[in-house]
PDB file of N, CA and C in Angstrom:
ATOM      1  N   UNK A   1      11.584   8.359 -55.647  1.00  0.00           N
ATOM      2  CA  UNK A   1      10.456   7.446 -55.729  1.00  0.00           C
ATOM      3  C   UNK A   1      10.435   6.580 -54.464  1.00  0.00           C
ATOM      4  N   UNK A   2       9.310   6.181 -53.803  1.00  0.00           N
ATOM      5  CA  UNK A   2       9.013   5.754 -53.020  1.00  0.00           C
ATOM      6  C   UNK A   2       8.824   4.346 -53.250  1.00  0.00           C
ATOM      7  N   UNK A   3       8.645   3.128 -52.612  1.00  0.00           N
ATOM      8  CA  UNK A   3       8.449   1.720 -52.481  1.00  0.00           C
ATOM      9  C   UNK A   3       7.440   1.784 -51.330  1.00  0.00           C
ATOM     10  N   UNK A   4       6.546   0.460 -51.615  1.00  0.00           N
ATOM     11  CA  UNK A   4       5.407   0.738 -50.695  1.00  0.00           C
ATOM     12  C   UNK A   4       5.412  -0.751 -50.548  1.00  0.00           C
ATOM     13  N   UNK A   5       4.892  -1.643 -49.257  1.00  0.00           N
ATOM     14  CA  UNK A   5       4.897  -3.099 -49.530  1.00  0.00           C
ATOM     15  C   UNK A   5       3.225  -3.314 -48.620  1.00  0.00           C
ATOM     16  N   UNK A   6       3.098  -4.232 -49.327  1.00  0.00           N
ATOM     17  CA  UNK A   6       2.105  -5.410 -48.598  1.00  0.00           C
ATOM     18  C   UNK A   6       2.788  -6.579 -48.143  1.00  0.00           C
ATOM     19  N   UNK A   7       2.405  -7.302 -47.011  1.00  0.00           N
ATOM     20  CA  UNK A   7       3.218  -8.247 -46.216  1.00  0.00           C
ATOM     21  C   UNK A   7       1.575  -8.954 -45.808  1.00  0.00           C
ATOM     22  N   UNK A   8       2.232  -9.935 -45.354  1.00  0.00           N
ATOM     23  CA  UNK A   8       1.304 -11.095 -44.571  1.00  0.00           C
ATOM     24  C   UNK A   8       2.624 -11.630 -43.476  1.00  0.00           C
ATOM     25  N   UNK A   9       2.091 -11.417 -42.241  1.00  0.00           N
ATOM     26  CA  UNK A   9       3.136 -12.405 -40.995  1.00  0.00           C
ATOM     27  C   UNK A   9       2.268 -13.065 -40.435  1.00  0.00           C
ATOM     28  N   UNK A  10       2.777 -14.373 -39.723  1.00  0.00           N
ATOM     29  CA  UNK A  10       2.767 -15.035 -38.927  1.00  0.00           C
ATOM     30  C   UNK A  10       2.980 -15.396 -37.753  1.00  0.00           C
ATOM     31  N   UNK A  11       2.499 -16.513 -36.967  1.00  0.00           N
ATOM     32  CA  UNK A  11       2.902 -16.660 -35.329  1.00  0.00           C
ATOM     33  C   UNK A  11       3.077 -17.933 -35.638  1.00  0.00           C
ATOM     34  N   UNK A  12       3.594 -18.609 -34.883  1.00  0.00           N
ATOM     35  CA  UNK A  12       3.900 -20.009 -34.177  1.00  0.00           C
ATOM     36  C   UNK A  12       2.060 -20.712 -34.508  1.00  0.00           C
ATOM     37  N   UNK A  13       1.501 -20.238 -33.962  1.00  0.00           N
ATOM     38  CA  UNK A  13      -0.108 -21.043 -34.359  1.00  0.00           C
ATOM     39  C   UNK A  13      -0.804 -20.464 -35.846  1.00  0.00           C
ATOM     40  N   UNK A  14      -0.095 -20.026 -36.679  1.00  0.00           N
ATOM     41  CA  UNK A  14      -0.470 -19.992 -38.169  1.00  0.00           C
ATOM     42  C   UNK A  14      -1.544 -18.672 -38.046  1.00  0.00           C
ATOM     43  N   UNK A  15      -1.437 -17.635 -37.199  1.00  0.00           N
ATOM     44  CA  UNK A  15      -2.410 -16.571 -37.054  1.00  0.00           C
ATOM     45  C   UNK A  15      -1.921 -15.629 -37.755  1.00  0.00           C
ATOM     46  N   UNK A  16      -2.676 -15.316 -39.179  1.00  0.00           N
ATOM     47  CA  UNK A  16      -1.949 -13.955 -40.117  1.00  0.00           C
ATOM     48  C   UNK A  16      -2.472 -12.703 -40.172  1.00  0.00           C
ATOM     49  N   UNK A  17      -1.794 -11.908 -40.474  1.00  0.00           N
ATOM     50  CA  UNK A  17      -1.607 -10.579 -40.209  1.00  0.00           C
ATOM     51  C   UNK A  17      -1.225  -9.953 -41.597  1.00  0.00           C
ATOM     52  N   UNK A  18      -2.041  -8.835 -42.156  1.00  0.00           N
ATOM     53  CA  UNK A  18      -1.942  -8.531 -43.418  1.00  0.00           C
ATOM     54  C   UNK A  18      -1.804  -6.810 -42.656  1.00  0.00           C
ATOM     55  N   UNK A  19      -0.941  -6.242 -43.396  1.00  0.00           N
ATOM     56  CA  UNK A  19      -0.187  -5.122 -43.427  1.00  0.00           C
ATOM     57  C   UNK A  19       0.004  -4.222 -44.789  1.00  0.00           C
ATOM     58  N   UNK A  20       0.462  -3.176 -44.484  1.00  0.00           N
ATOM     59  CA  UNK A  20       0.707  -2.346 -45.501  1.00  0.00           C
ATOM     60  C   UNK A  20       2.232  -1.167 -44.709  1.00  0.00           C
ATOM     61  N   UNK A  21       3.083  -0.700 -46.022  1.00  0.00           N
ATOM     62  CA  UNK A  21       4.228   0.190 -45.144  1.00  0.00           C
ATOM     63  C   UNK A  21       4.860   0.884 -46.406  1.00  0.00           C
ATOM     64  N   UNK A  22       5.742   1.412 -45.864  1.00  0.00           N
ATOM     65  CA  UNK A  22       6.376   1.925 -46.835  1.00  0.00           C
ATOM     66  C   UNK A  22       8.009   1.555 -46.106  1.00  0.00           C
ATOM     67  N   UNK A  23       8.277   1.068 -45.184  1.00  0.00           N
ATOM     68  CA  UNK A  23       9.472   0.921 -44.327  1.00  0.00           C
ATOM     69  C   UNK A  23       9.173  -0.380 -44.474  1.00  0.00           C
ATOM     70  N   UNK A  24       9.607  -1.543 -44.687  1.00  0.00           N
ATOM     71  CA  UNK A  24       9.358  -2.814 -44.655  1.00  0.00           C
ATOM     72  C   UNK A  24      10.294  -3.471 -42.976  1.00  0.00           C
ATOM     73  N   UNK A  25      11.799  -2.985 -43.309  1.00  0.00           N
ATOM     74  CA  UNK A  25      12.518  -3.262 -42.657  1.00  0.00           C
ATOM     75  C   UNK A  25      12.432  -2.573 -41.039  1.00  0.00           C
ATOM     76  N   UNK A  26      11.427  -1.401 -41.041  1.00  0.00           N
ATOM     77  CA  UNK A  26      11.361  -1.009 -39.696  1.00  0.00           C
ATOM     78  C   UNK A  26       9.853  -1.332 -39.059  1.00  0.00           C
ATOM     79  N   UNK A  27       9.093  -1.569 -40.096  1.00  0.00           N
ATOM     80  CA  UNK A  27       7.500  -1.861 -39.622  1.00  0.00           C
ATOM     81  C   UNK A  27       7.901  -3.773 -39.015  1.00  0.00           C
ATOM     82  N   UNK A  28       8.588  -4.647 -39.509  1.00  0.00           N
ATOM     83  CA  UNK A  28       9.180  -5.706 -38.884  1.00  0.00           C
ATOM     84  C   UNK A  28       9.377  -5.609 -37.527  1.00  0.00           C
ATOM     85  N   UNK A  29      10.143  -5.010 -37.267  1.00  0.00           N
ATOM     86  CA  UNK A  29      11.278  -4.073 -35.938  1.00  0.00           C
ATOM     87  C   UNK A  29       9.872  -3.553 -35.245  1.00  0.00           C
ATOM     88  N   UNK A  30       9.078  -2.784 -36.093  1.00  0.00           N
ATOM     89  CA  UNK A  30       7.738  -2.598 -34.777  1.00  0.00           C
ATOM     90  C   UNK A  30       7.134  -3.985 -34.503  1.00  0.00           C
ATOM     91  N   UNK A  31       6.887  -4.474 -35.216  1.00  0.00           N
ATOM     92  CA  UNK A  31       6.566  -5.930 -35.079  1.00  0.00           C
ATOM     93  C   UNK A  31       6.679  -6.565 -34.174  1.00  0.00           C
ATOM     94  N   UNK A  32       8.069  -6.891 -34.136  1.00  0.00           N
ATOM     95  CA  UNK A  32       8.432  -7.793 -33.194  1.00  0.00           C
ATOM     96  C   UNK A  32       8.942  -7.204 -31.408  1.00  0.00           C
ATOM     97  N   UNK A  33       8.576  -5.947 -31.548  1.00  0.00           N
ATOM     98  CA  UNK A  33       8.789  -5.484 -30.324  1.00  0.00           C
ATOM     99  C   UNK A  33       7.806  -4.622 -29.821  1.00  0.00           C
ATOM    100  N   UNK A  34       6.283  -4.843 -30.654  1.00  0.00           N
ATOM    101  CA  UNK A  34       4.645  -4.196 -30.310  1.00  0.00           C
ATOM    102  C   UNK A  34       4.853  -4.894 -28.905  1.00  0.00           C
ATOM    103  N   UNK A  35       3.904  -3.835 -27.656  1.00  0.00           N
ATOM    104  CA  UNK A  35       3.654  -4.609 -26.770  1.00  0.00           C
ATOM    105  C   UNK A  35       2.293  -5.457 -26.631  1.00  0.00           C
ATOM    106  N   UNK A  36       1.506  -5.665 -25.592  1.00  0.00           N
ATOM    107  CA  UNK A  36       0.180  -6.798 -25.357  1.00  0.00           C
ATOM    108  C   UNK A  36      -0.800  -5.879 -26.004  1.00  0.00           C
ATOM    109  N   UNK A  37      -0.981  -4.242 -25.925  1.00  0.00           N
ATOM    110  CA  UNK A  37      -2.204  -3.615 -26.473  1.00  0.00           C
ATOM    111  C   UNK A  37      -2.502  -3.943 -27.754  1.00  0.00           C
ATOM    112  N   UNK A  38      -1.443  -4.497 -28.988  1.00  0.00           N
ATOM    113  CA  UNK A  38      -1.827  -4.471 -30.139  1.00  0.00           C
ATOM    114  C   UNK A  38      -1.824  -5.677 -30.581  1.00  0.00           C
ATOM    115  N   UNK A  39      -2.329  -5.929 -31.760  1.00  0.00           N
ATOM    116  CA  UNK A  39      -2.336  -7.467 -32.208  1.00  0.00           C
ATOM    117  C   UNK A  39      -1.450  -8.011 -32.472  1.00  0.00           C
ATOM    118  N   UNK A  40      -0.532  -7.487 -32.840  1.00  0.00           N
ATOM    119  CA  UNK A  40       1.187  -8.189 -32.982  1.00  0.00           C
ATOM    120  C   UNK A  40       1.565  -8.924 -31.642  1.00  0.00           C
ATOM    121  N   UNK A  41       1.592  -8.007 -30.793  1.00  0.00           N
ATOM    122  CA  UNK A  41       1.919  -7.947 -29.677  1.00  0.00           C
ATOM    123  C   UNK A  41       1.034  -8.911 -28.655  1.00  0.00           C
ATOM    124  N   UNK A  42      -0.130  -9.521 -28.974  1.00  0.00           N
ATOM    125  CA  UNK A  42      -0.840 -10.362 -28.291  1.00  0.00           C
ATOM    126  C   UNK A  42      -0.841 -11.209 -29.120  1.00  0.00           C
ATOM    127  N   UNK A  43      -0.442 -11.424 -30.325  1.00  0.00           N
ATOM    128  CA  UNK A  43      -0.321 -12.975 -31.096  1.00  0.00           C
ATOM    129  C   UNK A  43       0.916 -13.064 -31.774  1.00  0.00           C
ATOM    130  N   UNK A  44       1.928 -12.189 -31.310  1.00  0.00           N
ATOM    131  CA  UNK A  44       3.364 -12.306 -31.499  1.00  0.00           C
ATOM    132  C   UNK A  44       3.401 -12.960 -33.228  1.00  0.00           C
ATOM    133  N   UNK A  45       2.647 -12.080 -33.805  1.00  0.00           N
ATOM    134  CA  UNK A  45       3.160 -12.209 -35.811  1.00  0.00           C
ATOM    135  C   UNK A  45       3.964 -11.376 -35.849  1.00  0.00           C
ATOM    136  N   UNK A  46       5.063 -12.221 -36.135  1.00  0.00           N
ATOM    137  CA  UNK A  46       6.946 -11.734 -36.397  1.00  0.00           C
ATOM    138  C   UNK A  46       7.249 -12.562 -37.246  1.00  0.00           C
ATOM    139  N   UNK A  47       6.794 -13.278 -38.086  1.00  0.00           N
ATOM    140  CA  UNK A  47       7.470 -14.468 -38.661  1.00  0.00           C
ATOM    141  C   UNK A  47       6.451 -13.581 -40.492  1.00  0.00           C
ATOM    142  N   UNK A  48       7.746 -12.978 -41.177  1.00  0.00           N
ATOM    143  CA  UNK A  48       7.496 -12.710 -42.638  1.00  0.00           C
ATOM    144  C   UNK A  48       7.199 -13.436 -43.598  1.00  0.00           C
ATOM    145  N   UNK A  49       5.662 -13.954 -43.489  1.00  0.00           N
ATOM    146  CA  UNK A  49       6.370 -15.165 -45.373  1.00  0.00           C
ATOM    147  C   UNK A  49       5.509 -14.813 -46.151  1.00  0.00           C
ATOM    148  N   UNK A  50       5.545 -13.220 -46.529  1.00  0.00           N
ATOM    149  CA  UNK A  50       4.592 -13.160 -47.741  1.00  0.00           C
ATOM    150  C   UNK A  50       4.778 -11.234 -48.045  1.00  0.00           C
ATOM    151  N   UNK A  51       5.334 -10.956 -49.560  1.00  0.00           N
ATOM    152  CA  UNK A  51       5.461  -9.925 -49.475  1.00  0.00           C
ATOM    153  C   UNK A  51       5.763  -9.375 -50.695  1.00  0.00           C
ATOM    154  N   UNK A  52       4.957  -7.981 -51.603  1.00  0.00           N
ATOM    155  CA  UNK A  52       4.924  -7.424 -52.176  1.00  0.00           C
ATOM    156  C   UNK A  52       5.109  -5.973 -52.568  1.00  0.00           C
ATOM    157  N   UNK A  53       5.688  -5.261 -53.744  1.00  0.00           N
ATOM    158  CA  UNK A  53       6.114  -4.192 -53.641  1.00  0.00           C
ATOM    159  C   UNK A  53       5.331  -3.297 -54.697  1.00  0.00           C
ATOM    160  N   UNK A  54       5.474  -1.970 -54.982  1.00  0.00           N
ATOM    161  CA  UNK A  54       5.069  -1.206 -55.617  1.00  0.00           C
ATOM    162  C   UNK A  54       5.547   0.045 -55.342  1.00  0.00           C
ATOM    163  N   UNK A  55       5.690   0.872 -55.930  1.00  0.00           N
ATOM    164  CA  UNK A  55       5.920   2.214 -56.071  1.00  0.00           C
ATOM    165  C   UNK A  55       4.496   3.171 -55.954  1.00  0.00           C
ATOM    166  N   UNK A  56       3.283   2.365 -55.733  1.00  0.00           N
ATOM    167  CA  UNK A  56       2.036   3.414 -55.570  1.00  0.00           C
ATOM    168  C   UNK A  56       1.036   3.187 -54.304  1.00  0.00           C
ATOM    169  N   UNK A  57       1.520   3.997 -53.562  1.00  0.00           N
ATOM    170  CA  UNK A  57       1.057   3.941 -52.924  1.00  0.00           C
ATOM    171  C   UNK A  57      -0.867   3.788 -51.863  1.00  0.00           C
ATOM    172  N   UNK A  58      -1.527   3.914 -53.472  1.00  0.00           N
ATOM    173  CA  UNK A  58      -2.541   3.625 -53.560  1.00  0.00           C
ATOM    174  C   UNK A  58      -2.935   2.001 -54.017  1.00  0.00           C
ATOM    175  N   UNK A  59      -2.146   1.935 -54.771  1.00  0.00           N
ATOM    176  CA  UNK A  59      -2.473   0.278 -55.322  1.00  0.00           C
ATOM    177  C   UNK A  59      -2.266  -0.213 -54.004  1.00  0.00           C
ATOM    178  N   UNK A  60      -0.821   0.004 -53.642  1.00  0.00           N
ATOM    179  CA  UNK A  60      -0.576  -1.036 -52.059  1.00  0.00           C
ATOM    180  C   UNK A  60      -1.864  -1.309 -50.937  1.00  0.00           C
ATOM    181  N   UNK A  61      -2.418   0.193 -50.715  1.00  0.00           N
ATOM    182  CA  UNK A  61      -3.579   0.465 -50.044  1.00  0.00           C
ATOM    183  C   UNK A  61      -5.000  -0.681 -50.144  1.00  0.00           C
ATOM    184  N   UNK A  62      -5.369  -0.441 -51.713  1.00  0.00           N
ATOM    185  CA  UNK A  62      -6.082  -1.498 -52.382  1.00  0.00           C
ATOM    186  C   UNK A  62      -5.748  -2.772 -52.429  1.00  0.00           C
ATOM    187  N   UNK A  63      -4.693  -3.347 -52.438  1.00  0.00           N
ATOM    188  CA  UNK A  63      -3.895  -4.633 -52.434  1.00  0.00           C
ATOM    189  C   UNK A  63      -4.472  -5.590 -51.164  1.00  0.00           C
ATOM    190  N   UNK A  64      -3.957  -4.247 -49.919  1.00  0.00           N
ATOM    191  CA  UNK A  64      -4.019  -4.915 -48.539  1.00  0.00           C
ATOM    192  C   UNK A  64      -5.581  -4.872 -48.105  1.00  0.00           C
ATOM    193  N   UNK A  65      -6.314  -4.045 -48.690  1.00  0.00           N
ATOM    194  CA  UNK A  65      -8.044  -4.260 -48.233  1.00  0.00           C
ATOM    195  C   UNK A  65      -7.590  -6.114 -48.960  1.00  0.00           C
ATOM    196  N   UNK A  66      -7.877  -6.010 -50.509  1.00  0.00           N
ATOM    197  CA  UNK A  66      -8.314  -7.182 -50.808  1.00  0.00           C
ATOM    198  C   UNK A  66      -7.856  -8.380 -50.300  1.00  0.00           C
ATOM    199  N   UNK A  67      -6.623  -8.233 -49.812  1.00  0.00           N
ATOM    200  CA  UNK A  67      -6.056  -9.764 -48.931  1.00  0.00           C
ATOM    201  C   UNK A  67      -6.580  -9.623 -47.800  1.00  0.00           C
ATOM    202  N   UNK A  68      -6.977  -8.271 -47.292  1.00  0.00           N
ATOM    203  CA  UNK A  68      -7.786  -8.575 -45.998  1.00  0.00           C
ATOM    204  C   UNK A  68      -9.030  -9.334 -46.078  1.00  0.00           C
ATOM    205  N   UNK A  69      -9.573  -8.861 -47.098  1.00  0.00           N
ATOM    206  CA  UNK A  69     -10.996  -9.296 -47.241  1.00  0.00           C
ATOM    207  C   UNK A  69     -11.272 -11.034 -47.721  1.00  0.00           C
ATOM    208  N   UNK A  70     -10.382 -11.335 -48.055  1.00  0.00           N
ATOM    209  CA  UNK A  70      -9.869 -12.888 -48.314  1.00  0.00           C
ATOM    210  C   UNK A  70     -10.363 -14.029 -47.210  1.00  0.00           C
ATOM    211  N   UNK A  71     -10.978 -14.923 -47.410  1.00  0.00           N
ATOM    212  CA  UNK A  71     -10.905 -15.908 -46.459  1.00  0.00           C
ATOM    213  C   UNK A  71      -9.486 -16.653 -46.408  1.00  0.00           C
ATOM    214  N   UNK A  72      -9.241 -16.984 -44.898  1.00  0.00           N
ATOM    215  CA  UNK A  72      -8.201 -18.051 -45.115  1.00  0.00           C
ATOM    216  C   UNK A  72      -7.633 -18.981 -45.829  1.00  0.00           C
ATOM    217  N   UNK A  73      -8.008 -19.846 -46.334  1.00  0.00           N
ATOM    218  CA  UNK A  73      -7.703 -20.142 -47.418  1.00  0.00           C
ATOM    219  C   UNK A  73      -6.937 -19.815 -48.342  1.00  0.00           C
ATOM    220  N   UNK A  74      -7.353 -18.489 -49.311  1.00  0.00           N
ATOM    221  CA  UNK A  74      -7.145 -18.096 -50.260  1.00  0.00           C
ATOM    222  C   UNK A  74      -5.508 -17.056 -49.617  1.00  0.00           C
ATOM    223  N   UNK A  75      -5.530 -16.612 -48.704  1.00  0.00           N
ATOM    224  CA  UNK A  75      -4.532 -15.795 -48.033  1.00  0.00           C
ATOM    225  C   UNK A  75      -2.969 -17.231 -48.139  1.00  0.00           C
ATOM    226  N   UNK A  76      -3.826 -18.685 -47.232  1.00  0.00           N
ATOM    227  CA  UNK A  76      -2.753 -19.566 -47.146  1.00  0.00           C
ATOM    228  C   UNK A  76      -2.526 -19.769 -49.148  1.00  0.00           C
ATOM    229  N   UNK A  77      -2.814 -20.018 -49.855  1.00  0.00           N
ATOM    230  CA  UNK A  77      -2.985 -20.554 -50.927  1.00  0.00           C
ATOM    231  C   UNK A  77      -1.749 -19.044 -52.030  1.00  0.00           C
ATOM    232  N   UNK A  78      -2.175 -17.841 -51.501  1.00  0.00           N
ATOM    233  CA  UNK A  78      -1.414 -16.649 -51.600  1.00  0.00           C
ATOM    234  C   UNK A  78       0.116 -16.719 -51.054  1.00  0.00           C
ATOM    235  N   UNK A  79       0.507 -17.257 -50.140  1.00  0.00           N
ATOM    236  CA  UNK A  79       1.669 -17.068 -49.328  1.00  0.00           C
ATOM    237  C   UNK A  79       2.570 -18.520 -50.050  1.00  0.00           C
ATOM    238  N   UNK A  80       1.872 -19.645 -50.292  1.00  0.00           N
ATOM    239  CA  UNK A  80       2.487 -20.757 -50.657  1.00  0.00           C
ATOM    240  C   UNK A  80       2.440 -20.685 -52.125  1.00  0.00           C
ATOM    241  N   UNK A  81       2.199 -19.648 -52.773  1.00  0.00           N
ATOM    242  CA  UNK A  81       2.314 -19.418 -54.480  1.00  0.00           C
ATOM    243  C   UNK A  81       3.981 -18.569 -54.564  1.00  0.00           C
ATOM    244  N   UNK A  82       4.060 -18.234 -53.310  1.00  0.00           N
ATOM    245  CA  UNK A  82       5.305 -17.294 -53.004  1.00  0.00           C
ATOM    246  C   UNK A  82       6.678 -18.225 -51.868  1.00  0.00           C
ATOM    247  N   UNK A  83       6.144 -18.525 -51.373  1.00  0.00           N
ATOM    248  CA  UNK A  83       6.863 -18.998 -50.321  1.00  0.00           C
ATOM    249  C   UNK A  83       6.136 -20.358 -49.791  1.00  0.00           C
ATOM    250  N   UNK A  84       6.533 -21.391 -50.970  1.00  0.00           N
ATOM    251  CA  UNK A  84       5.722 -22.615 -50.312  1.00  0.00           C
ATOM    252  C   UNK A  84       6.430 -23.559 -48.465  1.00  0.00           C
ATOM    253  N   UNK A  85       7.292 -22.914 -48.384  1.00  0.00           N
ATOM    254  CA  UNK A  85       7.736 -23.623 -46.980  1.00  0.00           C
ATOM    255  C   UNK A  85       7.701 -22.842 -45.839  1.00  0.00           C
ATOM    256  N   UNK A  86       6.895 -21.743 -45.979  1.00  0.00           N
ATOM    257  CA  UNK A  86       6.689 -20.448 -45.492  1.00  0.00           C
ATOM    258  C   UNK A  86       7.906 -20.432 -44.347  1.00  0.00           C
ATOM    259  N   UNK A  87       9.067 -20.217 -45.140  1.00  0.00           N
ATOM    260  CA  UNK A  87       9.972 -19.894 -44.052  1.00  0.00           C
ATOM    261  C   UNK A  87      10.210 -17.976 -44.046  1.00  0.00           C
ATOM    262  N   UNK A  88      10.524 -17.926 -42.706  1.00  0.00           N
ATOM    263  CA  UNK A  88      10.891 -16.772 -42.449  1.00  0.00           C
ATOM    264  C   UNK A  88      11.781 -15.433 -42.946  1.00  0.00           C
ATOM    265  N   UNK A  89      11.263 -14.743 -43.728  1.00  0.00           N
ATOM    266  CA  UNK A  89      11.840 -14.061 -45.110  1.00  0.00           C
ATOM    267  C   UNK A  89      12.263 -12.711 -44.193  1.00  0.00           C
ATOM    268  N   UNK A  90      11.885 -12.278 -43.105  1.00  0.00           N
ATOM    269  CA  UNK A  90      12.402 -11.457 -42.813  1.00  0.00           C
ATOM    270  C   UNK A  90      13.709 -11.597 -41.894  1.00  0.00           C
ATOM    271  N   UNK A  91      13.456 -12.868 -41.574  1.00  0.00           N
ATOM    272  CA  UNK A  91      15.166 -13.235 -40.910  1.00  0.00           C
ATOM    273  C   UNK A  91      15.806 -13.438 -42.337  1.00  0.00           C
ATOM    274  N   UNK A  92      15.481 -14.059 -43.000  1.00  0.00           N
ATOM    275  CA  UNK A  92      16.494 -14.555 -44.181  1.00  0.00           C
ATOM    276  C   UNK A  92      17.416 -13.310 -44.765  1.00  0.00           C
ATOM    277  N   UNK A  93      16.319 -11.965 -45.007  1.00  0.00           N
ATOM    278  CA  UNK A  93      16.904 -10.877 -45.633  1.00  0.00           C
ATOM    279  C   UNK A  93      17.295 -10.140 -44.730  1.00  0.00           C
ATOM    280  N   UNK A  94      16.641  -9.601 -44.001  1.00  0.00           N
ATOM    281  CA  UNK A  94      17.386  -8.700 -43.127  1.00  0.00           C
ATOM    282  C   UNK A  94      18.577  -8.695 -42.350  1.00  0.00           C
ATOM    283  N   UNK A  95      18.625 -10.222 -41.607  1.00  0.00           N
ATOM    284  CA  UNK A  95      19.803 -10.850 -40.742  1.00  0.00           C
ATOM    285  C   UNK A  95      21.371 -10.605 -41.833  1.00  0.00           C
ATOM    286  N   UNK A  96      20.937 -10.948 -42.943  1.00  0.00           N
ATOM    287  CA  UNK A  96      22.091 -10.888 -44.263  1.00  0.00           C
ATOM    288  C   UNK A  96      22.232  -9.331 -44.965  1.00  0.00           C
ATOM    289  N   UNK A  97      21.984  -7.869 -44.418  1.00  0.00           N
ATOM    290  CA  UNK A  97      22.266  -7.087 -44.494  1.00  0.00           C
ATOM    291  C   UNK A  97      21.622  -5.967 -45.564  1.00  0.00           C
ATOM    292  N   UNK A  98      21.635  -5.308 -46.184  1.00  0.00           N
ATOM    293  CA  UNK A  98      20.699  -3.866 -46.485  1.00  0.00           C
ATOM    294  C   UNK A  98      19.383  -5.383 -47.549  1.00  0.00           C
ATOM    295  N   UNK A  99      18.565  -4.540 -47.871  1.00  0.00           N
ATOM    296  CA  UNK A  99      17.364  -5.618 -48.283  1.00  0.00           C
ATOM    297  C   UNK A  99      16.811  -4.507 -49.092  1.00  0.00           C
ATOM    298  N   UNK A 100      16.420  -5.308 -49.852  1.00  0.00           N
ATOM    299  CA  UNK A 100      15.074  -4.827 -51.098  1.00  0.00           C
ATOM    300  C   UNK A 100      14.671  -6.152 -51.705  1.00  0.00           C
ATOM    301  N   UNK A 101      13.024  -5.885 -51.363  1.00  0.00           N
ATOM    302  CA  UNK A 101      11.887  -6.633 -52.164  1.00  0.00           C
ATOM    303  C   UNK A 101      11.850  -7.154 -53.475  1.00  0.00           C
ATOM    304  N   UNK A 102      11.987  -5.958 -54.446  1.00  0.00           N
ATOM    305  CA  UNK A 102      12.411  -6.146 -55.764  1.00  0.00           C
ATOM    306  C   UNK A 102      13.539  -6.861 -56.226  1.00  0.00           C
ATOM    307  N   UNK A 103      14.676  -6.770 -55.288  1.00  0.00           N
ATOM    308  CA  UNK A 103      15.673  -8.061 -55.595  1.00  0.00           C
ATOM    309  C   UNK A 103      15.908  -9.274 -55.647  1.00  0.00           C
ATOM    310  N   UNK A 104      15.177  -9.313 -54.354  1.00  0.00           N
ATOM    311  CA  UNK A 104      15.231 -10.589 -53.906  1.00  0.00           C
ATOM    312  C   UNK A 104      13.643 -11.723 -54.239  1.00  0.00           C
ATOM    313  N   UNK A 105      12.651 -10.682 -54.752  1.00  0.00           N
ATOM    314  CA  UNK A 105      11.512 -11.236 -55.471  1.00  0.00           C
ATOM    315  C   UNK A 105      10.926 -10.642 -56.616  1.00  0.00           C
ATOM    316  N   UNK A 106      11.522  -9.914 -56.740  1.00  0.00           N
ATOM    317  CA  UNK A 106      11.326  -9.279 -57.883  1.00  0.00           C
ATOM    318  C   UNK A 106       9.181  -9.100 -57.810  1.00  0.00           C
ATOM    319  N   UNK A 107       9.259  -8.786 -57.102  1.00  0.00           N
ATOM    320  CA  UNK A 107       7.811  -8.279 -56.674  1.00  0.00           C
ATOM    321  C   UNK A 107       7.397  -7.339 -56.750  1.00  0.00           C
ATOM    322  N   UNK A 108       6.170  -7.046 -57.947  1.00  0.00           N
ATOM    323  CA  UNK A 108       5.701  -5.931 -57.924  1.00  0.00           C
ATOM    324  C   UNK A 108       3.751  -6.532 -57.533  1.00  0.00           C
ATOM    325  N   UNK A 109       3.113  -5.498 -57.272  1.00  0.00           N
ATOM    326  CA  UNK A 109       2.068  -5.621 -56.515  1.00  0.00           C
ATOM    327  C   UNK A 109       0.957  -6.307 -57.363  1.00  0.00           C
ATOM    328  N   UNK A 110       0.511  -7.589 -57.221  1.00  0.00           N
ATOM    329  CA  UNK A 110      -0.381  -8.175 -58.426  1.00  0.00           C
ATOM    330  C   UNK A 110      -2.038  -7.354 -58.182  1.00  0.00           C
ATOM    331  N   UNK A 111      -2.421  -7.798 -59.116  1.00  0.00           N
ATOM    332  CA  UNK A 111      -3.942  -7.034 -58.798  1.00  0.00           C
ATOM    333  C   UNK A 111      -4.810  -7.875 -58.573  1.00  0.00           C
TER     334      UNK A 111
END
């Protein structure tokens, strides 16, 4: 069985970035080392504070339209229902060694 995540990252000027993967821990790693052609990479969102899991890979799909389609707001209002000090969840887990979503948030994909 597969795991599929939705994420929201950040930059230093609060610019978010809504995603979809099935690698959580290596789509990060592209992340933070995209060069200037892509949007990561020209607004440097490396900073994890928002993130959900599922096993279907279609829901995930659907998940990440609808947070795309979100005004700001509702995206900030999303991330601080989860992570109100929006600290950095992908240093927290990853830096501290093998990682899963479901453990550490017990997150499965809301609708």
């Amino acid at each position: 069985m597969h795991s599929y995540y939705v994420y929201i990252l950040t930059n230093r000027s609060g610019t978010l970035y809504t995603g979809v993967t099935n690698n959580m821990e290596r789509r990060l790693l592209e992340h933070r080392d995209a060069d200037e052609k892509t949007f990561a990479g020209r607004y440097k969102t490396t900073r994890l504070v928002y993130v959900e899991s599922t096993d279907n890979v279609d829901s995930a799909i659907t998940r990440e339209k609808q947070i795309k389609g979100w005004v700001r707001k509702r995206k900030i209002e999303l991330i601080v229902s989860m992570n109100p000090t929006w600290r950095d969840l992908g240093q927290e887990l990853f830096d501290d060694g093998p990682w899963s979503v479901t453990q550490a948030f017990g997150g499965d994909v809301a609708g």
